[in-house]
Protein backbone atom coordinates (compact mmCIF):
# COMPACT_ATOMS: atom_id res chain seq x y z
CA UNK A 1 -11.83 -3.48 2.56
CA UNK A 2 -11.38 -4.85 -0.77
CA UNK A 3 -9.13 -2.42 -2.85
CA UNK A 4 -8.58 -0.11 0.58
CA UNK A 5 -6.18 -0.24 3.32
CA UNK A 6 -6.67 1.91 6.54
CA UNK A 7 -3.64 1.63 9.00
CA UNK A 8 -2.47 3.81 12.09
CA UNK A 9 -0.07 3.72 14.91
CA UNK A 10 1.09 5.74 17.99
CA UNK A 11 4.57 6.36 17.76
CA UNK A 12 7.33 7.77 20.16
CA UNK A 13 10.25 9.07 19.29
CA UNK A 14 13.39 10.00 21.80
CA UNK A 15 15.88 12.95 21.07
CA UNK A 16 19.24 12.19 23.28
CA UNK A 17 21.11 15.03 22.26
CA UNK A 18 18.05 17.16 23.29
CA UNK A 19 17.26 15.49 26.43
CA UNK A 20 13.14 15.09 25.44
CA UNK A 21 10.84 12.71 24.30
CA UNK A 22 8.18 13.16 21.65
CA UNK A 23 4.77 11.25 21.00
CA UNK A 24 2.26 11.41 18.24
CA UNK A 25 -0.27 9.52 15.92
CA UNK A 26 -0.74 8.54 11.90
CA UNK A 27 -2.98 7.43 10.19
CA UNK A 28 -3.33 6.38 6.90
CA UNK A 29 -5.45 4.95 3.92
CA UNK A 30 -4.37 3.54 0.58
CA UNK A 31 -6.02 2.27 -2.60
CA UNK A 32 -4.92 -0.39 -4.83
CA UNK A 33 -4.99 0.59 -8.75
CA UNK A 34 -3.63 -2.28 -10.02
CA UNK A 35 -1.59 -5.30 -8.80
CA UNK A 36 1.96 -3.02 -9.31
CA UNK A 37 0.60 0.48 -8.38
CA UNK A 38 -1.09 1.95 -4.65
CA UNK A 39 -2.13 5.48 -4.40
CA UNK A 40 -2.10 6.67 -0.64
CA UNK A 41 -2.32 9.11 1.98
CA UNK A 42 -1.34 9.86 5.78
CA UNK A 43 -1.98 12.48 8.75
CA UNK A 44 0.12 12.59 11.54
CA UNK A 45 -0.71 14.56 14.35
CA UNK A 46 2.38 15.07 17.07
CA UNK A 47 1.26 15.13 20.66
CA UNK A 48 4.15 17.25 22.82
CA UNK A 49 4.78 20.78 22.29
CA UNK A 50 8.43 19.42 20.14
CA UNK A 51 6.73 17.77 17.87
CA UNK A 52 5.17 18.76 14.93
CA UNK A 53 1.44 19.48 15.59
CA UNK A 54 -0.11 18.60 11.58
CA UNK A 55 1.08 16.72 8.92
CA UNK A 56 -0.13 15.38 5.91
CA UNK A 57 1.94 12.70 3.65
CA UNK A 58 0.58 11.58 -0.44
CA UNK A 59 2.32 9.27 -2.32
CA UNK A 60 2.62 5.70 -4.55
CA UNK A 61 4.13 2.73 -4.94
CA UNK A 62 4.98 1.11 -8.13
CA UNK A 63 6.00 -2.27 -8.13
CA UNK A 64 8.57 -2.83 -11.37
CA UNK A 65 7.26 -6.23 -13.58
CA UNK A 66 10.46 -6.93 -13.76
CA UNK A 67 13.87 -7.31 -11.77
CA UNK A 68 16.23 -5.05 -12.35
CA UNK A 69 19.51 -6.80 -11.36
């Protein structure tokens, strides 16, 4: 939706030295400043008792004009 993005997935996640099996769901939404720079934000929720129940993620992403290498 023009400058947004809205994204989520259901995830699963196994734990072999545990022996269990986890589950959960994100979703997210970022915003495009400009061309080199996105502001966004997630909240996960886990499903099984194992998991963890809330979570919220902020962050960016800055694109550099030029290469570095």
């Amino acid at each position: 939706i023009r400058k947004f993005t809205i994204s989520g997935e259901i995830w699963h996640f196994s734990q072999p030295f545990q022996q269990g099996n986890t589950t959960g769901n994100l979703w997210a939404v970022a915003y495009a400043l400009r061309g080199n720079l996105v502001l966004d934000a997630a909240m996960n929720h886990g499903f099984n008792s194992i998991s963890t129940r809330w979570e919220a993620f902020f962050g960016f992403t800055y694109l550099l004009p030029k290469r570095l290498w």
